[in-house]
Protein backbone atom coordinates (compact mmCIF):
# COMPACT_ATOMS: atom_id res chain seq x y z
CA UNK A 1 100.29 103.42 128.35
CA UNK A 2 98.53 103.83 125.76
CA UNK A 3 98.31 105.20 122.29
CA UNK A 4 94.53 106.91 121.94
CA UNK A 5 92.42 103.96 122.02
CA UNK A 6 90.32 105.57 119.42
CA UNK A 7 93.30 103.69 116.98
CA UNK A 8 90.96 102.00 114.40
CA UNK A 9 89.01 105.20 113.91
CA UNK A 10 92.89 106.94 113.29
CA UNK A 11 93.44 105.10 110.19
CA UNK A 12 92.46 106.87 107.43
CA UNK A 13 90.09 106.40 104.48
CA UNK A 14 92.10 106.40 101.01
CA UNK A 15 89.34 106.47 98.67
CA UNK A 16 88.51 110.08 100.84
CA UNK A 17 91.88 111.66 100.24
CA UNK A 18 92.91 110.08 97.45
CA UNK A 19 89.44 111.88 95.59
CA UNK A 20 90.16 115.14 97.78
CA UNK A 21 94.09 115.10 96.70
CA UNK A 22 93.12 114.51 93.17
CA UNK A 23 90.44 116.95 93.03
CA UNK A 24 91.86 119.46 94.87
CA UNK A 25 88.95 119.75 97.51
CA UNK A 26 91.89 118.79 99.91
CA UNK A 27 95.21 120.41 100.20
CA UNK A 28 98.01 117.97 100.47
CA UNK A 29 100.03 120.47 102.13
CA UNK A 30 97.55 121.14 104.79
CA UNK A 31 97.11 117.44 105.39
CA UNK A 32 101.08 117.29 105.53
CA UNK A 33 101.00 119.36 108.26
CA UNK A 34 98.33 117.56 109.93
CA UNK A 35 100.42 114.18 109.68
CA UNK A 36 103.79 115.99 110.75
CA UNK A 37 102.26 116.35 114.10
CA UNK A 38 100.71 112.98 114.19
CA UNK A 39 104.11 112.03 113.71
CA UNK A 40 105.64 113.83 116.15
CA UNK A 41 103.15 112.79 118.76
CA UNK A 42 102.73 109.00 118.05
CA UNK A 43 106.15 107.65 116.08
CA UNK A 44 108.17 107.90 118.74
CA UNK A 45 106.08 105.65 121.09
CA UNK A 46 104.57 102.95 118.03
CA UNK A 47 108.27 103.27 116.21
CA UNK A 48 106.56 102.05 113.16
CA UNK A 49 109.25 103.63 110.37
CA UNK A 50 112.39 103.37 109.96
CA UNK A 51 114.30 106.72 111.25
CA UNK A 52 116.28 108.81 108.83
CA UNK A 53 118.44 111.26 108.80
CA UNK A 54 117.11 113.79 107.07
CA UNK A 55 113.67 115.25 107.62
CA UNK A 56 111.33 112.67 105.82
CA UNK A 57 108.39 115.87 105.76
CA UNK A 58 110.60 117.88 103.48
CA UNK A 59 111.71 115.89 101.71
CA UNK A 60 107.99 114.71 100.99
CA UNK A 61 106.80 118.35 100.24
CA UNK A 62 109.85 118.74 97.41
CA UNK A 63 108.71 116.08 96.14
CA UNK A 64 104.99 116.61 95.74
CA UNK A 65 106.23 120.05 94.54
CA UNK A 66 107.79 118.06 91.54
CA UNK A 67 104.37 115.94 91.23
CA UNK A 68 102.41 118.82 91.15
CA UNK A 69 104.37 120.97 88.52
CA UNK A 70 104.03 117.60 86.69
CA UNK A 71 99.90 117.27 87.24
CA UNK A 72 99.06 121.20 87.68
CA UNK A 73 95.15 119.78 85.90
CA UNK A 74 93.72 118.35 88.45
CA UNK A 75 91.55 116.08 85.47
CA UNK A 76 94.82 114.30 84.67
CA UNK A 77 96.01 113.34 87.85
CA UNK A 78 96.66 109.96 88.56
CA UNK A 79 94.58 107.99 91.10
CA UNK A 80 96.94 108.25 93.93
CA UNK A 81 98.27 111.94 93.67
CA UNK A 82 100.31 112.79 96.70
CA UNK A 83 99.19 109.40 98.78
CA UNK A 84 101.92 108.97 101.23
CA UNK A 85 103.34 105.31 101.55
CA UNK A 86 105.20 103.42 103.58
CA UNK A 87 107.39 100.77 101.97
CA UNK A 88 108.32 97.59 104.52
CA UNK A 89 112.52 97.75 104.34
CA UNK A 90 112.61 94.72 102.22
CA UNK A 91 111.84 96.70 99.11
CA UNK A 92 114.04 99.33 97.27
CA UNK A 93 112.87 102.55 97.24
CA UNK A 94 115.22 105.10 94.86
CA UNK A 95 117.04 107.10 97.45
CA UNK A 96 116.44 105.19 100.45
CA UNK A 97 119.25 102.66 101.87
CA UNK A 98 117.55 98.81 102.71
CA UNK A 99 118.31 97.33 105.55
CA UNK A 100 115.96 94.76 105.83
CA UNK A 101 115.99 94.88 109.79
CA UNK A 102 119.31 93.31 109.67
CA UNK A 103 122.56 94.26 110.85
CA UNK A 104 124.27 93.65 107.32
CA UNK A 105 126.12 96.53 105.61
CA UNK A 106 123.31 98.38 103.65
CA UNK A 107 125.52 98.41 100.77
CA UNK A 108 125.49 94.95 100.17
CA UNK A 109 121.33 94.59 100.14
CA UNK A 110 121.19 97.28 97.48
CA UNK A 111 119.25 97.05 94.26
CA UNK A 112 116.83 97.86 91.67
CA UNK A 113 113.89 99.71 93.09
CA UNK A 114 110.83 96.93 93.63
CA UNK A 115 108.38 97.17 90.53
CA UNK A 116 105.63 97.55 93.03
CA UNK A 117 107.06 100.85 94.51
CA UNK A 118 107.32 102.18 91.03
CA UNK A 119 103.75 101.16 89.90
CA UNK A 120 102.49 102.98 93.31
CA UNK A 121 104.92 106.14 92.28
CA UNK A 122 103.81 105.85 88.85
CA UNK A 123 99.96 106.38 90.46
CA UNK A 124 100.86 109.74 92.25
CA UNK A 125 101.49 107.80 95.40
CA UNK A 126 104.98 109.34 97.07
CA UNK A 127 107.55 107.42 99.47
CA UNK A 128 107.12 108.67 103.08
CA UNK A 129 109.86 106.63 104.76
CA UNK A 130 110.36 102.85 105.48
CA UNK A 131 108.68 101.07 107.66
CA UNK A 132 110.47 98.52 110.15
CA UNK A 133 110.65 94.64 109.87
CA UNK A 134 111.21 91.62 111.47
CA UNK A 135 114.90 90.78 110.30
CA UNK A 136 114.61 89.42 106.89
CA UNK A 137 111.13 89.53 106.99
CA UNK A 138 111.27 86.02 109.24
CA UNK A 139 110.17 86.30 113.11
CA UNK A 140 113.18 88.65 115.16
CA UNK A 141 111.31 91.87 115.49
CA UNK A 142 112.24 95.27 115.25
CA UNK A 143 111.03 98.19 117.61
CA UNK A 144 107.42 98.86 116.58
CA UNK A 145 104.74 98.18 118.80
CA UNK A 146 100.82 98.08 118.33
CA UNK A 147 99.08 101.49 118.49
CA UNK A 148 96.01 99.53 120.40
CA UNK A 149 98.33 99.02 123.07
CA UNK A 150 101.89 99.61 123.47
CA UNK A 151 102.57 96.86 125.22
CA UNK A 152 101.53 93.74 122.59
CA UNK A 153 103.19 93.33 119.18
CA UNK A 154 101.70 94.16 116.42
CA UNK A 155 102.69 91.16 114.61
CA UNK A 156 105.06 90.84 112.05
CA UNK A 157 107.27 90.57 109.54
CA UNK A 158 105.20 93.81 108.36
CA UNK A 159 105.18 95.15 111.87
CA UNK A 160 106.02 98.60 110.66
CA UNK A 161 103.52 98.44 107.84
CA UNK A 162 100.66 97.79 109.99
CA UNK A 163 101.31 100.04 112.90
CA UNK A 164 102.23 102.28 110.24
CA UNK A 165 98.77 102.53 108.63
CA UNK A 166 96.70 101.61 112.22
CA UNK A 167 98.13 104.84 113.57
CA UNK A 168 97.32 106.85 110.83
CA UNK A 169 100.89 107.32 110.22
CA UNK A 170 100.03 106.65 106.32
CA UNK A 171 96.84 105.80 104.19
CA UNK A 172 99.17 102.77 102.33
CA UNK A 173 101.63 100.86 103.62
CA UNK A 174 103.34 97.52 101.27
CA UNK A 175 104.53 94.50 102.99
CA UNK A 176 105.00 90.81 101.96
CA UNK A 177 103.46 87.33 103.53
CA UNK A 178 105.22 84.24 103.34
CA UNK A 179 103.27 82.54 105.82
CA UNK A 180 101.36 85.50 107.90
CA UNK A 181 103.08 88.39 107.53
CA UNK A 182 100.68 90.54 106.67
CA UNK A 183 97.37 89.28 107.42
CA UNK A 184 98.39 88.32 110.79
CA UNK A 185 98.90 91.89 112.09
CA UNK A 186 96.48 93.26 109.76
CA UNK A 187 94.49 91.31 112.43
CA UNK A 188 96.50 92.34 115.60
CA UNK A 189 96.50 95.98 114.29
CA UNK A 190 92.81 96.16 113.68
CA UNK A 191 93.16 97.48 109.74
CA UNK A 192 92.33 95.81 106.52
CA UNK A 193 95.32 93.66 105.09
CA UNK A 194 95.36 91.97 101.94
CA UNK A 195 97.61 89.38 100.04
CA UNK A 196 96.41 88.76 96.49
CA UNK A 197 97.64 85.42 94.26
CA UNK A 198 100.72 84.57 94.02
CA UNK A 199 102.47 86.35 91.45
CA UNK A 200 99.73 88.87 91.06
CA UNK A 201 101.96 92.07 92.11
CA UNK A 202 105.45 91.69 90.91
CA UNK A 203 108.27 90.45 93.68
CA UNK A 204 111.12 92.12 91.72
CA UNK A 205 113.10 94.59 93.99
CA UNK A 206 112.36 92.83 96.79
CA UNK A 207 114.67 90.85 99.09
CA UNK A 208 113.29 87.39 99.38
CA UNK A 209 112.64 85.40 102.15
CA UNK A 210 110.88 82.07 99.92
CA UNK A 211 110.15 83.05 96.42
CA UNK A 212 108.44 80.57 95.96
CA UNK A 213 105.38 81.71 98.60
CA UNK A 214 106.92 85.24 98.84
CA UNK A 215 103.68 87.74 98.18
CA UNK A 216 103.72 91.32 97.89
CA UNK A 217 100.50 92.72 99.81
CA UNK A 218 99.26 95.61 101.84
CA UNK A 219 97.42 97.46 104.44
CA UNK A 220 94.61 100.22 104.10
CA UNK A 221 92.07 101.51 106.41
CA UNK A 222 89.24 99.78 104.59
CA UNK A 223 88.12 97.11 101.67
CA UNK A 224 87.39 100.47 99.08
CA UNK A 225 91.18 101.84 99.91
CA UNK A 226 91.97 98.28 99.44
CA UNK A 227 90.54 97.65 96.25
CA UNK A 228 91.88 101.36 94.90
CA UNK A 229 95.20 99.66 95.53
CA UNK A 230 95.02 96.65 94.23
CA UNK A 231 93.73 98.15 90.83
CA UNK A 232 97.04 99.77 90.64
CA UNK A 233 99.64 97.10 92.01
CA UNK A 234 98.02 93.56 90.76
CA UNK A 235 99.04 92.84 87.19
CA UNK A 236 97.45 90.69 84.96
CA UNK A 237 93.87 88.96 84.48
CA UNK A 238 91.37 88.70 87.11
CA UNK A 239 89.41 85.46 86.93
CA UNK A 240 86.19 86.29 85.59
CA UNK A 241 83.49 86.68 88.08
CA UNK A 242 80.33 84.50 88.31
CA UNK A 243 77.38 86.32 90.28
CA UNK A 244 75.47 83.48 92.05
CA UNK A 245 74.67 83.82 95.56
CA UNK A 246 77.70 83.82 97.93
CA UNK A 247 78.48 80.77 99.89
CA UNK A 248 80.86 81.38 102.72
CA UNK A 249 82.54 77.80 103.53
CA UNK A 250 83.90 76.91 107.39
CA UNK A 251 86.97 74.76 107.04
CA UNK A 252 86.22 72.22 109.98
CA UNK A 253 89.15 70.01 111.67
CA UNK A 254 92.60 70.30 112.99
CA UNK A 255 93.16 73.34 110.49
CA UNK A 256 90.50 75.62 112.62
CA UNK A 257 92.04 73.84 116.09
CA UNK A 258 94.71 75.60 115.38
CA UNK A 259 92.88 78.66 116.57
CA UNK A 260 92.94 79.66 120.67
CA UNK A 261 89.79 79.14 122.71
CA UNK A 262 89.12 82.78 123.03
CA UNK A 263 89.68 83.08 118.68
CA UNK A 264 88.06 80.57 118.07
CA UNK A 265 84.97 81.67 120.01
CA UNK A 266 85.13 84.80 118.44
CA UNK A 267 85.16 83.09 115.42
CA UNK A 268 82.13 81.39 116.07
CA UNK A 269 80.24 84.87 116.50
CA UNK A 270 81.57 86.21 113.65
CA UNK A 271 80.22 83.19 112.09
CA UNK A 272 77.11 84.02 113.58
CA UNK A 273 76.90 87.85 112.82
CA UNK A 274 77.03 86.30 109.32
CA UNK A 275 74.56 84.08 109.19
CA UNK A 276 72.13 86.66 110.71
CA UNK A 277 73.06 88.86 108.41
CA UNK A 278 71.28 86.39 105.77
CA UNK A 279 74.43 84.79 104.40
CA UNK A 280 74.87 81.63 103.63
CA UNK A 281 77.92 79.58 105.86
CA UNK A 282 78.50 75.58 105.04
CA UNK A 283 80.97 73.61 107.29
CA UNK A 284 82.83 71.34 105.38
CA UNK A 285 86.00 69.20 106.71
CA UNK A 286 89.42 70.88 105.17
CA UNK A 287 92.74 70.24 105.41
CA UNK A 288 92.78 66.88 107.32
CA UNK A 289 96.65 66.62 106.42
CA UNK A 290 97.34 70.02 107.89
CA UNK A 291 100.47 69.14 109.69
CA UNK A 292 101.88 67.69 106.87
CA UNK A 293 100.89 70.99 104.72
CA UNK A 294 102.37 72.92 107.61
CA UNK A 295 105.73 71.20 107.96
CA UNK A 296 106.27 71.38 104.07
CA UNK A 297 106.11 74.98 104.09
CA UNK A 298 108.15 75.89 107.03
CA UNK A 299 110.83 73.34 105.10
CA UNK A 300 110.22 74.99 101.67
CA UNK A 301 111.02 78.32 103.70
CA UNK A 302 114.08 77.22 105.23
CA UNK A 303 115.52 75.80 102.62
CA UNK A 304 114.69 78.64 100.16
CA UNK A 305 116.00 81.41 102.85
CA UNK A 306 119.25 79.36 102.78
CA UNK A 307 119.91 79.42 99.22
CA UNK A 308 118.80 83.21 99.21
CA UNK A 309 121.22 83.66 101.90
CA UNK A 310 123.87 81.71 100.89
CA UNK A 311 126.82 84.10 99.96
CA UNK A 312 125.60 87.03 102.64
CA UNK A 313 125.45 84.20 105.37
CA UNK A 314 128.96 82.85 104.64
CA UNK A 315 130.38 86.09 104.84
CA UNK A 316 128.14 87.62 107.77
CA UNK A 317 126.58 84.79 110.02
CA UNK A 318 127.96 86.81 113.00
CA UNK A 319 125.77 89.61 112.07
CA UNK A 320 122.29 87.57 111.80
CA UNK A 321 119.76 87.09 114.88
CA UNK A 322 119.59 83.62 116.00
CA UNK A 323 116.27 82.68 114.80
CA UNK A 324 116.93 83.90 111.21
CA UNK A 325 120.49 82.21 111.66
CA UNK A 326 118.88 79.10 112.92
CA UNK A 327 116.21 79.22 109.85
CA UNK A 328 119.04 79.29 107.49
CA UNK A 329 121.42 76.16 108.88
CA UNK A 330 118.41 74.30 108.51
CA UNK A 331 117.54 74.94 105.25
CA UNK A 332 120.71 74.15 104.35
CA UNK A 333 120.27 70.28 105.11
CA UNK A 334 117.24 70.25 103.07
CA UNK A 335 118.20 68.35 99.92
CA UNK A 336 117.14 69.40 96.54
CA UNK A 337 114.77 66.37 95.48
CA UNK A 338 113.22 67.11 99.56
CA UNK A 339 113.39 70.76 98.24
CA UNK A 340 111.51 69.95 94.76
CA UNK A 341 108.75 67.73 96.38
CA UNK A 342 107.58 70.59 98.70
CA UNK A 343 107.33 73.35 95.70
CA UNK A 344 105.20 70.56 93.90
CA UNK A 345 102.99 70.46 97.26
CA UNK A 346 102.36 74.37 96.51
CA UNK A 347 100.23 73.56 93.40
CA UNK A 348 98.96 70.25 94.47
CA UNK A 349 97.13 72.00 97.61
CA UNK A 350 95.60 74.81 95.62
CA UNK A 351 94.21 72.18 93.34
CA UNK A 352 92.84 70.26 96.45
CA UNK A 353 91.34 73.48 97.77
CA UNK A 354 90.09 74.47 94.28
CA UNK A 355 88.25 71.19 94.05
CA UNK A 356 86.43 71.47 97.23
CA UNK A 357 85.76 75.30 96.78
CA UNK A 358 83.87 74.20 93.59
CA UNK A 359 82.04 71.13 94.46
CA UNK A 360 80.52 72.76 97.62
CA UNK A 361 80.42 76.03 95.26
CA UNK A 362 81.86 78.20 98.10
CA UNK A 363 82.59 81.91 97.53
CA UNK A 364 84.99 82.52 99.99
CA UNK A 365 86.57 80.52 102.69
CA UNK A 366 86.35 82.13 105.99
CA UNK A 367 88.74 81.43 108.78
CA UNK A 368 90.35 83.49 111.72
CA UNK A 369 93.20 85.80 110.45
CA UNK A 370 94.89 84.87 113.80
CA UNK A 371 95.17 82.02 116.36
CA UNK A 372 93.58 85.48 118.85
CA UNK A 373 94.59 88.73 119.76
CA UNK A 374 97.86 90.47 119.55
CA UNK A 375 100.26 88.77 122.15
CA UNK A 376 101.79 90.79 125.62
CA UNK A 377 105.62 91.46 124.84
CA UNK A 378 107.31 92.70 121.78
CA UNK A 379 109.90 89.46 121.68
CA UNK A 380 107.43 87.83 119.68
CA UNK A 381 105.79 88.59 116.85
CA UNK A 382 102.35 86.05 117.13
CA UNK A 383 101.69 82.65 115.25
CA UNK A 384 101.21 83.08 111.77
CA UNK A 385 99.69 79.64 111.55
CA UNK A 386 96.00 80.82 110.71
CA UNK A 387 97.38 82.06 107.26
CA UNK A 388 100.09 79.31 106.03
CA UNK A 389 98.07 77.08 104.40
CA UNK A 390 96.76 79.81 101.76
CA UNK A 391 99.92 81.66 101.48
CA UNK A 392 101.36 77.92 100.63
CA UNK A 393 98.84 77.48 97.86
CA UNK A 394 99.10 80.99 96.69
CA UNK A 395 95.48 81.74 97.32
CA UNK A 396 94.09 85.48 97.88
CA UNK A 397 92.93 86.47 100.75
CA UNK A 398 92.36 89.74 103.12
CA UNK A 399 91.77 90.01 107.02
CA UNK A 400 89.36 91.98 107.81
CA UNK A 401 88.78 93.68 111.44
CA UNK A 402 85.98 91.89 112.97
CA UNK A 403 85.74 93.26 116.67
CA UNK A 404 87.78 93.39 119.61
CA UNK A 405 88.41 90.52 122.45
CA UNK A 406 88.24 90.69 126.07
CA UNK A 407 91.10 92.19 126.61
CA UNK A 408 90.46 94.77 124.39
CA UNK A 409 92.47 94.02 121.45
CA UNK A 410 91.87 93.86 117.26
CA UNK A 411 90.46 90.82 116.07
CA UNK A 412 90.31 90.10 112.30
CA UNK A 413 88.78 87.37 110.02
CA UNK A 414 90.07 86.17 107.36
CA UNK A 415 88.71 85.45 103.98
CA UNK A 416 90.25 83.33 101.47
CA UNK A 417 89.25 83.46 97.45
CA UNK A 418 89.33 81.00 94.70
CA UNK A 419 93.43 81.39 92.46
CA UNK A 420 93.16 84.60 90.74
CA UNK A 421 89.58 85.35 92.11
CA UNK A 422 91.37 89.10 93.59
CA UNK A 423 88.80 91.23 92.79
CA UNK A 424 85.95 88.66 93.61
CA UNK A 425 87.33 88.08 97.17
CA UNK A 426 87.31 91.66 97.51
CA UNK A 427 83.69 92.50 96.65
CA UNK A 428 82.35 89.80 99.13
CA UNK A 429 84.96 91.47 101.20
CA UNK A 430 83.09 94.80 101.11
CA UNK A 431 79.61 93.22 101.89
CA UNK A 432 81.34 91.36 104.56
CA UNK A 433 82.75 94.82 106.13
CA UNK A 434 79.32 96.32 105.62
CA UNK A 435 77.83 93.72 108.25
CA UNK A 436 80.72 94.62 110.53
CA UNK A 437 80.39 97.86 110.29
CA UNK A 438 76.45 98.02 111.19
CA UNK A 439 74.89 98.08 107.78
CA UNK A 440 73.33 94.80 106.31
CA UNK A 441 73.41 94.33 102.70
């Protein structure tokens, strides 16, 4: 069964609504209506939010009632007026409870609400519910499923946040990666997902899984709703950008083997829809110690999730799903010195990739946002392998949706920017899309 297959066309264009909200050419109450029955037809089958209680639609329209007795000019209204987003239930959100896909008593996750939910508030942007994740934002998975078809995951830990935004159940939906969690089902879901540099959006608020690879992110429809977003969540300077004619490197060797047959091949086209399109691709070999890289990170995260964990786990173990159980007892052998020596890998691999990006003066790295298509079964939530070596070094990147396999599933591509080169990735980004979408630059 499935959900209309016309799913990638469902998600909707931000940059459209968010200029129709603002100007008034579009009535946010009439588009609330719209989305209530898209809810009502769809949630129940992609279970992409979290339920509540109460009815989340009026609750929304109080509360643009309040924005708009606030903003009643539509010249001073703030970028985002009346966007609805979903939040992934690792955040805090005033007047929601976080669960964090756990079983845990909700009172003792509580906190401050994340600085990235208040920056989107502080836009115009409104709270429509949360959306579900995998416990902890680690691999157990909640309920959702992928709009595209019902019966593959949509990847996770943002599960919620993707589905969320593939089935046009919001224009915005936040998540976090700490290896793939949000570029991986950007990919499955077929929408735009995009983690900036570490550090650029603020983690406060937000319970962590690794803080020190823990990114804030998100999902839009496409790379203009994406970089509308990021103007308003990513703090601090951008790198300054150099216009010289883009270089898109391939990073050769057991990194890209990582891939499946099928990805890979689609890869390879993708590589080849590029190249027609008259831009520039250089295969160079990358990281040759990529098991190494890879076994350093999935240590850093264990080890980090245990000392996160520490006093909940004591007191709750019964309450955790084995895999995020299992996650913690190891960390806990990991010694500190071990523990120090793998957050010192963090900055020594960005430097490594830094090095090579310059001396083969690459734009972007481009690499598949997933090992292939969404998986059968909703026990898993996909390898997030494709994406751990840049969330370990912290880079930027964004997945974009790059065509559909043979089984008629999302396919995405990644592309990876330079440390703090946000808004640069995202402008090759946008020509990149434009050759996807049919029109060459």
């Amino acid at each position: 069964m499935n959900v209309p297959s016309q799913a990638n066309k469902d998600a909707e264009r931000l940059s459209e609504l968010s200029d129709g909200f603002r100007t008034g050419r579009l009535s946010v109450l009439s588009y609330l209506t719209g989305l209530e029955s898209r809810f009502a037809g769809r949630e129940s089958l992609v279970k992409a939010f979290v339920p509540e209680s109460l009815d989340r639609f009026e609750r929304f329209r109080r509360e643009f009632a309040r924005l708009e007795s606030r903003f009643p000019d539509p010249r001073f209204r703030p970028p985002l007026f009346g966007i609805p987003v979903g939040v992934k239930d690792i955040f805090h959100a005033e007047g929601f409870p976080t669960r964090g896909g756990s079983r845990l008593p909700p009172d003792v996750l509580q906190g401050e609400e994340a600085k990235s939910v208040g920056l989107l508030k502080c836009a115009g942007a409104l709270v429509l519910g949360k959306t579900v994740t995998a416990e902890f934002a680690y691999l157990a998975p909640g309920p959702t499923r992928n709009p595209h078809n019902l019966e593959h995951t949509p990847g996770g830990s943002s599960s919620g946040s993707a589905a969320a935004v593939a089935a046009g159940l919001c224009p915005i939906a936040v998540g976090t990666q700490t290896i793939g969690s949000i570029l991986r089902p950007a990919s499955y879901c077929g929408v735009v997902g995009f983690k900036p540099s570490y550090g650029r959006i603020p983690l406060g608020g937000v319970i962590p899984l690794s803080p020190s690879v823990d990114h804030v992110g998100f999902f839009a429809a496409d790379v203009e709703g994406t970089t509308l977003i990021a103007s308003v969540l990513c703090e601090g300077r951008a790198a300054r950008r150099e216009l010289k004619p883009l270089v898109f490197g391939v990073p050769e060797g057991p990194y890209l083997e990582k891939a499946s047959e099928g990805g890979l091949r689609h890869f390879r086209q993708t590589c080849d829809r590029l190249s027609d399109a008259g831009f520039e691709l250089r295969s160079v070999e990358m990281l040759t110690d990529f098991d190494t890289v890879s076994q350093r990170h999935y240590t850093l995260v264990a080890a980090e999730a245990a000392i996160v964990h520490g006093e909940w786990f004591d007191r709750y173990s019964g309450r955790y799903h084995e895999k995020t159980a299992e996650l913690i007892l190891n960390g806990r052998t990991v010694s500190s010195n071990f523990l120090e020596a793998c957050r010192a890998g963090r900055e020594r691999l960005r430097a490594e990739i830094e090095d090579q990006m310059k001396c083969h003066s690459f734009s972007v790295i481009l690499a598949p946002a997933a090992v292939g298509p969404a998986p059968r079964g909703i026990d898993s939530t996909g390898d997030p392998v494709m994406n751990l070596p840049w969330s370990h070094a912290g880079l930027p990147a964004v997945s974009l949706p790059s065509g559909m396999s043979g089984e008629e599933m999302p396919m995405g591509l990644q592309l990876i920017g330079s440390w703090m080169g946000d808004e640069a990735l995202l402008e090759v980004a946008r020509q990149v899309e434009e050759v996807f979408d049919g029109h060459h630059h």
